[in-house]
Protein backbone atom coordinates (compact mmCIF):
# COMPACT_ATOMS: atom_id res chain seq x y z
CA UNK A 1 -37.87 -23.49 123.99
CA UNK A 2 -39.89 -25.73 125.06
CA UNK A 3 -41.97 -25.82 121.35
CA UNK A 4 -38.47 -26.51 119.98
CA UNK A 5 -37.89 -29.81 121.91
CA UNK A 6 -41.81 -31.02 121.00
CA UNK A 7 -40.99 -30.01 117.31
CA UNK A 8 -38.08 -31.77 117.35
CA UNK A 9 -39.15 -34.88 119.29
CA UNK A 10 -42.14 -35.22 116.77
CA UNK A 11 -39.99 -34.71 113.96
CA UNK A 12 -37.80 -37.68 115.61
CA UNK A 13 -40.49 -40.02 115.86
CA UNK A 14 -42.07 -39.31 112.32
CA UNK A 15 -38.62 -39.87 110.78
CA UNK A 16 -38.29 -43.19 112.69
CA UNK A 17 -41.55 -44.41 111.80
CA UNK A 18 -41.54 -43.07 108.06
CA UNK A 19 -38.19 -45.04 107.11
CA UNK A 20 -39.22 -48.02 108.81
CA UNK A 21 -42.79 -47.99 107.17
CA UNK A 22 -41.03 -47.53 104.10
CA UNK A 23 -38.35 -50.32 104.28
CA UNK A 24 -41.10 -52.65 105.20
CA UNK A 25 -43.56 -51.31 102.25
CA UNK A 26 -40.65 -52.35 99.65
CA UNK A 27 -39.52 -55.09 101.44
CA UNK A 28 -36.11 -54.15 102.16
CA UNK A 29 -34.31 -55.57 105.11
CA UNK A 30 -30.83 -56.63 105.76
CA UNK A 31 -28.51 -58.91 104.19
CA UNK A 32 -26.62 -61.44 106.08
CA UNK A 33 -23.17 -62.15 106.10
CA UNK A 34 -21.38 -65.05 104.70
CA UNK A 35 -21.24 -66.16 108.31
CA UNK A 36 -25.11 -66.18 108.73
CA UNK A 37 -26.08 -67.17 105.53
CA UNK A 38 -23.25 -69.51 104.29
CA UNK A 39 -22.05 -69.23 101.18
CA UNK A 40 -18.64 -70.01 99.33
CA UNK A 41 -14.74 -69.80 100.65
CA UNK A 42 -12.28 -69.96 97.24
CA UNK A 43 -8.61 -70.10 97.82
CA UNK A 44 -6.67 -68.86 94.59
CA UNK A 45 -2.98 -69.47 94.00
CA UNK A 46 -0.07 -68.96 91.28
CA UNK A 47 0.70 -72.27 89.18
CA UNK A 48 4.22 -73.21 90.17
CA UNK A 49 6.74 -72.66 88.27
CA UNK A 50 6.16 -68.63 86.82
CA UNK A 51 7.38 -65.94 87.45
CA UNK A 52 5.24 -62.88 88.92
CA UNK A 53 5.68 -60.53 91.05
CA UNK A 54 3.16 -58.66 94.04
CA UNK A 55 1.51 -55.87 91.58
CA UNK A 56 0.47 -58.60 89.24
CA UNK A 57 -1.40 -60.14 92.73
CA UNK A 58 -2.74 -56.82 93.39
CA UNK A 59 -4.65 -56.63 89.83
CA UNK A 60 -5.51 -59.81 90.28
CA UNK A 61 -7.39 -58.83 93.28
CA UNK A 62 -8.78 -56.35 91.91
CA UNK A 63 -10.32 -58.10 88.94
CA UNK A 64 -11.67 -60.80 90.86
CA UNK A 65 -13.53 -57.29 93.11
CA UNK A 66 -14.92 -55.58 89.28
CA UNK A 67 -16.49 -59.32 88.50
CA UNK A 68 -18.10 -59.55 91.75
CA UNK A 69 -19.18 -56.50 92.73
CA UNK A 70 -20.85 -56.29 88.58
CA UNK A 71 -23.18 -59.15 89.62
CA UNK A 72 -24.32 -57.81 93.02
CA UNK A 73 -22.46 -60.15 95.20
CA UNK A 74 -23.46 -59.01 99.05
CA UNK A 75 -20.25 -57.15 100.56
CA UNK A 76 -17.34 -60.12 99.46
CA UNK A 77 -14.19 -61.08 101.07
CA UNK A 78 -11.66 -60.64 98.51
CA UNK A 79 -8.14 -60.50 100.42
CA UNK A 80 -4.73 -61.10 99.57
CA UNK A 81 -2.93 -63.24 101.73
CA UNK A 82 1.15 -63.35 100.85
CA UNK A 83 0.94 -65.19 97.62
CA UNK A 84 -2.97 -66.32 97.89
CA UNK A 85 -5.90 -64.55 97.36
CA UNK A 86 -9.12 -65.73 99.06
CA UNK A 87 -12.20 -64.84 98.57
CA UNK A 88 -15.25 -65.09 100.67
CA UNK A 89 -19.14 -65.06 98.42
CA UNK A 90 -22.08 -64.57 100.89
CA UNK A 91 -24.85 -66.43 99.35
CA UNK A 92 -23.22 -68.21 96.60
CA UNK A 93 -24.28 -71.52 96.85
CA UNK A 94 -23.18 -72.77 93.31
CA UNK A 95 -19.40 -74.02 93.36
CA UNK A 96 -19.41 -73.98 89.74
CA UNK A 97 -20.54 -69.93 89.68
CA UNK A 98 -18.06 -69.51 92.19
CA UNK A 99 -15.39 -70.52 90.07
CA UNK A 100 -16.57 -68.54 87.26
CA UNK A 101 -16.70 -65.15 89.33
CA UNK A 102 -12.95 -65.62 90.43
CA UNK A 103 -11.83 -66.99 87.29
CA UNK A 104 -9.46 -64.33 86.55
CA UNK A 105 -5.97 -64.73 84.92
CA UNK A 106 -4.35 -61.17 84.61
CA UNK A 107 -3.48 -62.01 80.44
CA UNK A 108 -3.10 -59.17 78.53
CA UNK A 109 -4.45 -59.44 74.79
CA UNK A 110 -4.00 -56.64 72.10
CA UNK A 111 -7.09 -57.13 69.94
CA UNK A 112 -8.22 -55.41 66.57
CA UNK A 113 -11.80 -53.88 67.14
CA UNK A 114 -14.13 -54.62 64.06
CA UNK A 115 -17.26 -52.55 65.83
CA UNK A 116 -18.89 -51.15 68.79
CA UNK A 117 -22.17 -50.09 70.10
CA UNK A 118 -23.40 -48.27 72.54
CA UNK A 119 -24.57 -49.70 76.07
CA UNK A 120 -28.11 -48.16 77.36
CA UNK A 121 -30.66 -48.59 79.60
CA UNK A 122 -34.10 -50.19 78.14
CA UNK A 123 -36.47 -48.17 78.35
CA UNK A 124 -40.37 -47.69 78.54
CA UNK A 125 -40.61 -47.91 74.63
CA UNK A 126 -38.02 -50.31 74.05
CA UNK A 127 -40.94 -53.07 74.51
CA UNK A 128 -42.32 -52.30 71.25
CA UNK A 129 -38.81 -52.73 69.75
CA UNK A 130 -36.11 -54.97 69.61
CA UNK A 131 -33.50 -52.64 68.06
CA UNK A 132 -31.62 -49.01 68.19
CA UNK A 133 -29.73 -47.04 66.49
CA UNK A 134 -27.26 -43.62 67.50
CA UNK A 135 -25.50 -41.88 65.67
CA UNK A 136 -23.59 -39.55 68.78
CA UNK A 137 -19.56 -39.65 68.72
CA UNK A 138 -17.29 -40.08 71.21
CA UNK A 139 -13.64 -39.99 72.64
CA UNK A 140 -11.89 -43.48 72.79
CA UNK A 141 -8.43 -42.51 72.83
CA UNK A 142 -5.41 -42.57 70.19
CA UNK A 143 -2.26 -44.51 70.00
CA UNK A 144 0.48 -41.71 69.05
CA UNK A 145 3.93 -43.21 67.90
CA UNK A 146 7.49 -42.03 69.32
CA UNK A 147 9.61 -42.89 66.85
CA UNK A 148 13.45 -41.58 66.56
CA UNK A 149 12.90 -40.42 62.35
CA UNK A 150 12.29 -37.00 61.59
CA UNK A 151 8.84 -36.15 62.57
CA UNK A 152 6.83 -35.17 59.11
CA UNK A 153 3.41 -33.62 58.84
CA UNK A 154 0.66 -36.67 58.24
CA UNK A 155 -2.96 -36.60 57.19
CA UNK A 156 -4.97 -39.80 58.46
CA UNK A 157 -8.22 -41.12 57.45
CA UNK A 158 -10.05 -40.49 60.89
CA UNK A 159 -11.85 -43.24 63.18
CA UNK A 160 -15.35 -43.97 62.27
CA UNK A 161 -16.43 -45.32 66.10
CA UNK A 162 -20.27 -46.13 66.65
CA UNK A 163 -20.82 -44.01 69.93
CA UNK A 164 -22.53 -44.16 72.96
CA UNK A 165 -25.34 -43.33 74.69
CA UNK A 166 -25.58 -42.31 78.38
CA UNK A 167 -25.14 -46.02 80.23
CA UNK A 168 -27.14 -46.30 83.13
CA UNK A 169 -24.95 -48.28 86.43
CA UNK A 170 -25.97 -52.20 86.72
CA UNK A 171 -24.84 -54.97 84.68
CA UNK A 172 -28.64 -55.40 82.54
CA UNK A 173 -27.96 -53.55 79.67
CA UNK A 174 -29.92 -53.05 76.22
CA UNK A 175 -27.16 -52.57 73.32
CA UNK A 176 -27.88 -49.32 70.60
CA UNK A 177 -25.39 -50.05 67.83
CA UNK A 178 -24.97 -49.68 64.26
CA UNK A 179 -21.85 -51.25 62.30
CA UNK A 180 -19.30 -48.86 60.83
CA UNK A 181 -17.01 -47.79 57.96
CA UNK A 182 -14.01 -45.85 58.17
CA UNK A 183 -14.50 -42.50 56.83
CA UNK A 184 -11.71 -40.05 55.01
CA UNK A 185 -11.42 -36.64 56.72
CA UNK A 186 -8.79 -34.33 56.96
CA UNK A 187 -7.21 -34.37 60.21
CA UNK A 188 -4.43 -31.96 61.99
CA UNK A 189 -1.34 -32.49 63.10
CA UNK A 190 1.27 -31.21 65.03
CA UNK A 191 5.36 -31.83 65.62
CA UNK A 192 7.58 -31.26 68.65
CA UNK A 193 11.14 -31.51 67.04
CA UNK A 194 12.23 -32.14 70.74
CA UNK A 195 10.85 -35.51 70.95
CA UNK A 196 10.64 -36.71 67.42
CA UNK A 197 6.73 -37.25 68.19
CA UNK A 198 4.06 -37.02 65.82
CA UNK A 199 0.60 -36.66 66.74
CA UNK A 200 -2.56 -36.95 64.78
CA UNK A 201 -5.78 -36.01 66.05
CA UNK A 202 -9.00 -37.24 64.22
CA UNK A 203 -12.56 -36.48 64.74
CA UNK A 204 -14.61 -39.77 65.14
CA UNK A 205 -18.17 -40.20 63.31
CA UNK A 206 -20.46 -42.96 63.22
CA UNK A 207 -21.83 -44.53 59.93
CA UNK A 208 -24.44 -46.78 59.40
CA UNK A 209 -23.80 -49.40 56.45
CA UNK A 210 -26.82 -52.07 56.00
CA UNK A 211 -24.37 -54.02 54.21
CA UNK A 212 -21.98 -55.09 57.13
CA UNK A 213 -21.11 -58.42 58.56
CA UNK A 214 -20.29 -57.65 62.08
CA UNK A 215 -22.92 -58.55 64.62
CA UNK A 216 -22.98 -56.92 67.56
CA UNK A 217 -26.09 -57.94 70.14
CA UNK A 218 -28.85 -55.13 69.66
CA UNK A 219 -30.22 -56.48 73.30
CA UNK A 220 -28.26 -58.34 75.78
CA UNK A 221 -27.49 -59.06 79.48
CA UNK A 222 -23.77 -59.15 80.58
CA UNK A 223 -22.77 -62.36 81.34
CA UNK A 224 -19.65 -63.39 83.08
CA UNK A 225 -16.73 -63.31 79.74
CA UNK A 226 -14.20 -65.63 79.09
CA UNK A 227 -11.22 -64.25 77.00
CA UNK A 228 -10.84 -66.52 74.28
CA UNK A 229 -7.73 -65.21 72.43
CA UNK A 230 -8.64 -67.43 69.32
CA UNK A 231 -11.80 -66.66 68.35
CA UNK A 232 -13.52 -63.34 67.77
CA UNK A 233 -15.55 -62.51 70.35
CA UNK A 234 -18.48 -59.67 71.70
CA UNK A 235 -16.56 -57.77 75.00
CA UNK A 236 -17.64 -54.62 77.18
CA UNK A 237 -15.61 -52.61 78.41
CA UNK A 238 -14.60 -51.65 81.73
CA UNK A 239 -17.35 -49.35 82.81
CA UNK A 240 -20.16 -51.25 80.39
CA UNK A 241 -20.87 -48.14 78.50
CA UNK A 242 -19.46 -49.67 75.12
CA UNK A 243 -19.64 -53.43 73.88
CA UNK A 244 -17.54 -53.98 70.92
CA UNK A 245 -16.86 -57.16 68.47
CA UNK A 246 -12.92 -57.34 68.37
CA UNK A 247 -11.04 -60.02 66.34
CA UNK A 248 -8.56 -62.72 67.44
CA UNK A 249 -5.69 -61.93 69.53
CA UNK A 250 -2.79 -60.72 67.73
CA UNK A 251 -0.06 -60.19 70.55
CA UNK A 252 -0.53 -60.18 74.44
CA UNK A 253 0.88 -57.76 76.99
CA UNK A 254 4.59 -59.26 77.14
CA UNK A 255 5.50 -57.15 74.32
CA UNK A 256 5.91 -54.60 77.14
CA UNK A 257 8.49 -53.82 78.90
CA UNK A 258 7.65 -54.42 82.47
CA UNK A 259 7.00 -51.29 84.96
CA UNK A 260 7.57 -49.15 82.03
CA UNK A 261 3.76 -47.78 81.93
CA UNK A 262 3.15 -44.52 83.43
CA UNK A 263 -0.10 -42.26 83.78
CA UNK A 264 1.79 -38.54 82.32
CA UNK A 265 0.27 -35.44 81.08
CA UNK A 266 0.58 -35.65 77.37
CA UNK A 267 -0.93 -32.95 75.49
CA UNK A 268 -2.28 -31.10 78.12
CA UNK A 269 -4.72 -34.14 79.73
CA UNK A 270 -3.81 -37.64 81.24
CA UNK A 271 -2.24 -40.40 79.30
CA UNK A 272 -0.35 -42.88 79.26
CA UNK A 273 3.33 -44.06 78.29
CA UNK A 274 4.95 -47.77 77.53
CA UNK A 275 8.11 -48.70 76.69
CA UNK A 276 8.19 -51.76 73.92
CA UNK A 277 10.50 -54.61 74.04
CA UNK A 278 12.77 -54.68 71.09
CA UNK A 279 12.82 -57.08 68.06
CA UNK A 280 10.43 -59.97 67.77
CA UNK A 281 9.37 -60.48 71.34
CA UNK A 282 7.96 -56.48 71.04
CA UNK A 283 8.35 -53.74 68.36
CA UNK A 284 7.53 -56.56 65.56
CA UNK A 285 4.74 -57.82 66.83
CA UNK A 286 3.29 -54.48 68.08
CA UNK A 287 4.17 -52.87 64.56
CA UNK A 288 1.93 -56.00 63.01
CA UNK A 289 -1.16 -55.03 64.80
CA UNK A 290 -0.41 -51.35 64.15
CA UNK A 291 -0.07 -51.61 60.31
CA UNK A 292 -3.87 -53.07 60.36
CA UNK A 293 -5.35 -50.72 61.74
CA UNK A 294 -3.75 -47.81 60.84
CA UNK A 295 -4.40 -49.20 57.54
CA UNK A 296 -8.46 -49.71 58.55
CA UNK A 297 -8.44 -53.61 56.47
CA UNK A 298 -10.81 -56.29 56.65
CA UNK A 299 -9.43 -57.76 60.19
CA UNK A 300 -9.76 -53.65 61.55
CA UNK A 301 -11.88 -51.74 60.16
CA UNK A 302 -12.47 -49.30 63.34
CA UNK A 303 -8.58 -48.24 63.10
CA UNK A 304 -9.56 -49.11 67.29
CA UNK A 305 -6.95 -51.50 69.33
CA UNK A 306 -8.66 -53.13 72.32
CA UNK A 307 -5.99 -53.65 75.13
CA UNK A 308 -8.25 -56.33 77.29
CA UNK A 309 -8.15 -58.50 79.91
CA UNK A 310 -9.97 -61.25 81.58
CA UNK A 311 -12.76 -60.73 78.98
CA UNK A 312 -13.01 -57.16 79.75
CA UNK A 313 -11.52 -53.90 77.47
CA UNK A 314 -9.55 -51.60 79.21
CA UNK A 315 -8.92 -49.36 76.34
CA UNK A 316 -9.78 -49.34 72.67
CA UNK A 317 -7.36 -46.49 71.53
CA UNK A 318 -7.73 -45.50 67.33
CA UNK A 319 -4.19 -46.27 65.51
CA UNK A 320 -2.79 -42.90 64.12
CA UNK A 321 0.48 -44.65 63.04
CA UNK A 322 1.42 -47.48 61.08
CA UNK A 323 5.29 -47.98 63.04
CA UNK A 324 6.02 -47.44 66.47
CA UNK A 325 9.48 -47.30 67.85
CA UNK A 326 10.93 -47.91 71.67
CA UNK A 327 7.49 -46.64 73.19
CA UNK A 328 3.66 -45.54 72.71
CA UNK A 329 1.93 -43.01 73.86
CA UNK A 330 -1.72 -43.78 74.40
CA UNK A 331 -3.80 -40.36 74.80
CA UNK A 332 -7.78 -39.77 74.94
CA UNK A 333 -10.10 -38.01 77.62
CA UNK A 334 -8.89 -39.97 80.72
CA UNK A 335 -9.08 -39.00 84.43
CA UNK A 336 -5.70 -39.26 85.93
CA UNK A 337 -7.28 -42.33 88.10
CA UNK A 338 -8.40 -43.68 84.95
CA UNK A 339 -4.82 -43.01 83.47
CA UNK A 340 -3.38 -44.61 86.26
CA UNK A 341 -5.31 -48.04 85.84
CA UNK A 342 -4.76 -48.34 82.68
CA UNK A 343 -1.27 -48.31 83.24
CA UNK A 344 -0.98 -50.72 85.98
CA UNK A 345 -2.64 -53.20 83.34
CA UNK A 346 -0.48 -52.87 80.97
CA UNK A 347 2.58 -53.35 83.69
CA UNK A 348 0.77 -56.52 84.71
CA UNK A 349 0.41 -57.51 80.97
CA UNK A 350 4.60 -57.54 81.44
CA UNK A 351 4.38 -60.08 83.77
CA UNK A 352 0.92 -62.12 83.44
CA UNK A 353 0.20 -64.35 86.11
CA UNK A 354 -2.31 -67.72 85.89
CA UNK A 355 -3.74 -68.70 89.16
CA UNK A 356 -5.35 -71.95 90.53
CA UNK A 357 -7.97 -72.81 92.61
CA UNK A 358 -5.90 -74.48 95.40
CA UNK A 359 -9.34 -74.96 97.82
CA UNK A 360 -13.24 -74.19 97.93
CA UNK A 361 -15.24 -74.40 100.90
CA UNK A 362 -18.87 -74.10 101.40
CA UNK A 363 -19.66 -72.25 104.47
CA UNK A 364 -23.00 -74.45 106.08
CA UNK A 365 -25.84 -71.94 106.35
CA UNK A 366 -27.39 -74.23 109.26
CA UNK A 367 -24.35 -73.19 111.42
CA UNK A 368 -25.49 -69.38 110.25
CA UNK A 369 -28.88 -69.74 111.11
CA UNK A 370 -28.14 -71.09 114.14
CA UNK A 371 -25.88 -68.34 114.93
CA UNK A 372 -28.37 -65.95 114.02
CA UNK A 373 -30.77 -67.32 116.25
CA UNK A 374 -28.33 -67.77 119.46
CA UNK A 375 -27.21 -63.87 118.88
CA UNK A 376 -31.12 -62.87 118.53
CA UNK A 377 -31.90 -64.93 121.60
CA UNK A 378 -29.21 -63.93 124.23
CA UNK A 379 -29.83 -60.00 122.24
CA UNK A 380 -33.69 -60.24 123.12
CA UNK A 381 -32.73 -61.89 126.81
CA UNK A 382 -30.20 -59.13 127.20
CA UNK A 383 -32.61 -56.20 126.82
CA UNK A 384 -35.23 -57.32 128.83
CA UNK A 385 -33.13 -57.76 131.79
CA UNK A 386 -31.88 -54.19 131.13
CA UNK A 387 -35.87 -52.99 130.50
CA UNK A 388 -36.28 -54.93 133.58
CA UNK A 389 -34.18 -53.27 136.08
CA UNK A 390 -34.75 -49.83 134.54
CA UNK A 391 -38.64 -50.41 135.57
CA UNK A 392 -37.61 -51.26 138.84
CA UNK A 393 -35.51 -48.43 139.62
CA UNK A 394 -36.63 -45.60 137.83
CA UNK A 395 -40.44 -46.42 137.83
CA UNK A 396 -42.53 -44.42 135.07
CA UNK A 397 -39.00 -42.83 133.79
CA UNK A 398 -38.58 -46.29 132.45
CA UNK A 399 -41.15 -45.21 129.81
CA UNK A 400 -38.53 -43.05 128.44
CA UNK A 401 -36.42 -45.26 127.93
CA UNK A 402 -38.20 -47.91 126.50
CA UNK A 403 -39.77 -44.94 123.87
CA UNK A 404 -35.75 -44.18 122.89
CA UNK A 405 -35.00 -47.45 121.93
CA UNK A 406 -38.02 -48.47 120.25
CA UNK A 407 -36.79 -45.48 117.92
CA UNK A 408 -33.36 -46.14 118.51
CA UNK A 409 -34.29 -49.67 116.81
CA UNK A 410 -36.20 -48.30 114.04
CA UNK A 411 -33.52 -46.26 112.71
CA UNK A 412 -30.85 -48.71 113.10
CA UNK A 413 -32.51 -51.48 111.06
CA UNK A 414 -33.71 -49.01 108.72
CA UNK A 415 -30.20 -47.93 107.94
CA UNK A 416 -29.35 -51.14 107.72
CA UNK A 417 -31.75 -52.04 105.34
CA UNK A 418 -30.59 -49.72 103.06
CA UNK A 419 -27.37 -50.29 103.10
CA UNK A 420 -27.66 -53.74 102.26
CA UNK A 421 -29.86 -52.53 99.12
CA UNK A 422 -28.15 -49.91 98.01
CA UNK A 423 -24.56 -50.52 98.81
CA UNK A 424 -24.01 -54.38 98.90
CA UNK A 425 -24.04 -54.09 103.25
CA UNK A 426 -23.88 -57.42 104.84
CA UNK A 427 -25.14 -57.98 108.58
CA UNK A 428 -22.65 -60.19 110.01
CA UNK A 429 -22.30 -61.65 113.30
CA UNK A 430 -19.65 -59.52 114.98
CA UNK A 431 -22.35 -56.92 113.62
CA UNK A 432 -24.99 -58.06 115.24
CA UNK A 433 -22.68 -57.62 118.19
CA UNK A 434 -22.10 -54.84 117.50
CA UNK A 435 -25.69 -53.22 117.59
CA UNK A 436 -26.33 -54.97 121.11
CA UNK A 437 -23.64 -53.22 122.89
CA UNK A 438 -25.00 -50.51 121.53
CA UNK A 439 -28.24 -50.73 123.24
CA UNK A 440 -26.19 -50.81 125.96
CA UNK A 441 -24.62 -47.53 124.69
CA UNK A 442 -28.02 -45.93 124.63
CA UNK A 443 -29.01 -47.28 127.95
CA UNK A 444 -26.06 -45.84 129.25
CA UNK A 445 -26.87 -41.96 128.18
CA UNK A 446 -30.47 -42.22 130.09
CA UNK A 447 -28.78 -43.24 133.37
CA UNK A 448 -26.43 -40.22 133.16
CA UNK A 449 -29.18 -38.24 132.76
CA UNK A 450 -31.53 -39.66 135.29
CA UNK A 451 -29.21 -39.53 137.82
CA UNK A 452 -28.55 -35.86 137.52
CA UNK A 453 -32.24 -35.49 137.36
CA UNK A 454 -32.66 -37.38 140.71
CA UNK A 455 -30.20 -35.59 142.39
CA UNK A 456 -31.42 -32.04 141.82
CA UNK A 457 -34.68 -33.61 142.90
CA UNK A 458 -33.22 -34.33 146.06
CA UNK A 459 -32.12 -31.05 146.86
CA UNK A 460 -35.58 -29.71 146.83
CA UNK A 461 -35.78 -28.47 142.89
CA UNK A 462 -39.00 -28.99 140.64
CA UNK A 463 -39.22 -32.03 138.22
CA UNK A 464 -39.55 -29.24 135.52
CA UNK A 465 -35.99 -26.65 137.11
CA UNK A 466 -33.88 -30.26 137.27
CA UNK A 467 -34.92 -32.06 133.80
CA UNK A 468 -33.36 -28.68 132.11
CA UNK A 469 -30.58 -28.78 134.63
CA UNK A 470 -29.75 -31.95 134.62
CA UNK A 471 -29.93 -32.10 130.95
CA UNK A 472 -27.70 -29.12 130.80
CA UNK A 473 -25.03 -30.54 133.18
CA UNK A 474 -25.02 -34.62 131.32
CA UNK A 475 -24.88 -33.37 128.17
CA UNK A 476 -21.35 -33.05 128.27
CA UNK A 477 -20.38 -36.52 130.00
CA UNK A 478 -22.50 -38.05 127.39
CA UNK A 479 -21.09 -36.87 124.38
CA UNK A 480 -18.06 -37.71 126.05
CA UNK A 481 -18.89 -41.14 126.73
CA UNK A 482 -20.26 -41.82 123.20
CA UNK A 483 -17.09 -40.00 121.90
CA UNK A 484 -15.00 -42.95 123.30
CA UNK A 485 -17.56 -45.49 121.45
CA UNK A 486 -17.08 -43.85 117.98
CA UNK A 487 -13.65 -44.18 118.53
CA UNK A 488 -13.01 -47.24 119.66
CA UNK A 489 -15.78 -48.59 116.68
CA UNK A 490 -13.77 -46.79 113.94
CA UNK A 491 -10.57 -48.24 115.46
CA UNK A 492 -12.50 -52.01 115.07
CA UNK A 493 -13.99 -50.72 111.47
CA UNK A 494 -10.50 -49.70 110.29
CA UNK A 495 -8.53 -52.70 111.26
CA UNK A 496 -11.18 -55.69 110.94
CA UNK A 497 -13.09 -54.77 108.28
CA UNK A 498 -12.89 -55.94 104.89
CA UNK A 499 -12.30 -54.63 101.61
């Protein structure tokens, strides 16, 4: 037993000194809080006079999150509050890139795709060249028509889609694509009389032709995108595995009809369903779009329809039908959560929504710093009172004590550390707080113990008999004790915390 509790102390210690060693060595350390290290404050609210409803708030939201969190913003603020949305940049210092992080709109545009690459990581080799090329395939998706005429067999040309590459996370990217022709293949299809649906699937194949027009970047960092409807433009899309070179907007996401989008099982995985409005404000305009590409011309040449938003594709589903009619089914290899998003895009596309930057504040980072310090002072002035009047009573046990929290220390900023690196953590000041009282926590478990420890001493037993003893008999109060704390911090962590 008592090799066990050397082991394991030794082990304690090495494990405390390794990680801090280590976060020091590569210079991690914590990241502060908007509150410690300033930063901007942007209220965001709907232009008068539109009409919008809560979910279109909600994607809003959680656009402005995808933009931020892509460029490695430290733990934002991003909260809706009734029909604002605020949100809080640690470390942003630039009002200008402020505005472009949170410049979202919620405008759905339907987009013909004339190519796409694949997104990959650069790597060791890729210093000796500029340029890639891949010739893998891959799923995109497929628009299937519902249409009310008798459902007939069909053979389409299939998709000729440059494909990807594994895509490494983080928004640096290097960009392996080669331009593409449609190809003619025979494709299969099926008919369920009890729907009136048709469905083609198509086998997708990259082609390289030298001869093509379309530029996509062969090497490229993601910048911040602005949709511009007008003009053709280079877009990734949601998960930057896949930049693509669509045309100018032919239609937007009012041809919809609004909360008609649902994630459904179609075919036997997730996809999703929309209801189109009829005549010229839907079906026509839709149709339009769907002719092109189902026909593969000049303006489409991918057969591919990007549905995007905020300068960011969604979906870029092939065309297997030249003329929808009262909905469209849009299936491909999704995830039901996947499914699920997609569809609450193309609701919002129903009902678009602008917003407007109603306020931005810069938070001082003086006032942080001096925060910082007053919390590190009265911190450092708080522990050596408590270091002081454990000396005084418990003599040499103080030693102890001192030992636990010097370990105590290293693991908490350690942690720390590494969440801020590897997870966007911020250190704010309630945190800071927050890791005094729990000195105090810590503190607290040695004085349960010593005072068992003291007692049995008192009675006549050996330091040796009451440190097991008294161990044995505290353990329980203290995990008792700390059982409360956990509680009472999740309770703070659940209703304080933001997203």
């Amino acid at each position: 037993m008592h090799r066990k509790l050397v082991l394991s102390l030794v082990a304690s210690v090495v494990v405390a000194v390794g990680l801090l060693g280590t976060n020091l060595l590569l210079g991690y350390h914590p990241a502060l809080g908007l509150d410690l290290r300033g930063g901007i404050s942007v209220t965001l609210r709907p232009v008068p006079g539109q009409e919008y409803d809560n979910s279109s708030l909600s994607l809003a939201v959680e656009r402005i999150r995808e933009r931020v969190d892509s460029f490695g913003v430290g733990e934002p603020e991003i909260v809706q509050q009734d029909d604002a949305i605020v949100v809080n940049l640690p470390g942003v210092n630039d009002q200008k890139k402020a505005l472009e992080l949170v410049n979202v709109t919620g405008k759905v545009y339907l987009r013909p795709v004339l190519a796409c690459g694949a997104v990959t990581p650069p790597s060791d080799d890729d210093a000796a060249t500029s340029t890639t090329t891949g010739t893998e395939t891959t799923t995109a998706g497929t628009v299937v028509a519902n249409s009310d005429a008798p459902a007939t067999d069909a053979t389409t040309p299939a998709t000729a889609d440059a494909t990807l590459d594994t895509a490494a996370s983080g928004p640096s990217r290097r960009v392996s694509t080669t331009p593409t022709e449609p190809v003619g293949t025979d494709a299969t299809s099926t008919t369920t009389a009890a729907t009136s649906t048709t469905t083609v699937d198509a086998t997708a194949t990259s082609v390289v032709d030298s001869t093509s027009t379309t530029v996509v970047p062969t090497e490229t960092t993601q910048p911040i995108a602005f949709s511009d409807p007008a003009q053709s433009q280079v877009l990734y899309n949601r998960d930057n595995t896949e930049v693509c070179q669509v045309g100018p907007s032919g239609g937007d996401g009012t041809v919809f009809v609004k909360d008609s989008a649902a994630a459904q099982i179609l075919g036997g995985s997730w996809g999703v369903t929309v209801e189109l409005k009829d005549g010229g404000g839907g079906e026509d305009i839709w149709n339009a779009l769907a002719s092109t590409c189902f026909n593969g011309g000049e303006t489409c040449p991918s057969r591919r329809l990007a549905i995007e938003i905020d300068g960011v594709i969604q979906s870029a589903p092939t065309v297997n039908a030249d003329n929808f009619s009262n909905s469209v089914q849009i299936t491909g290899s999704f995830s039901k959560n996947e499914a699920e998003k997609l569809a609450q895009v193309l609701n919002s596309g129903a009902l678009p929504i602008t917003l407007q930057n109603e306020a931005i504040e810069n938070v001082s980072a003086t006032l942080g710093e001096d925060s910082l310090k007053a919390a590190l002072v009265s911190g450092a002035i708080g522990v050596a009172l408590v270091l002081l009047f454990m000396i005084l009573y418990y003599r040499r046990l103080a030693v102890v004590v001192v030992m636990g929290l010097l370990i105590s220390g290293a693991l908490i900023y350690s942690a720390s550390a590494m969440i801020s690196e590897f997870y966007n953590g911020v250190l704010s000041l309630s945190g800071i707080a927050g890791l005094i009282v729990s000195i105090g926590v810590t503190v607290d478990t040695y004085v349960v113990f010593f005072e068992r420890l003291k007692d049995d001493v008192r009675i006549g037993r050996s330091l040796k008999n009451s440190a097991k003893r008294g161990f044995k008999s505290a353990f329980r109060t203290v995990m008792i004790a700390n059982a409360v704390s956990l509680i009472g911090a999740l309770v703070l962590f659940y209703l304080s915390v933001g997203a």
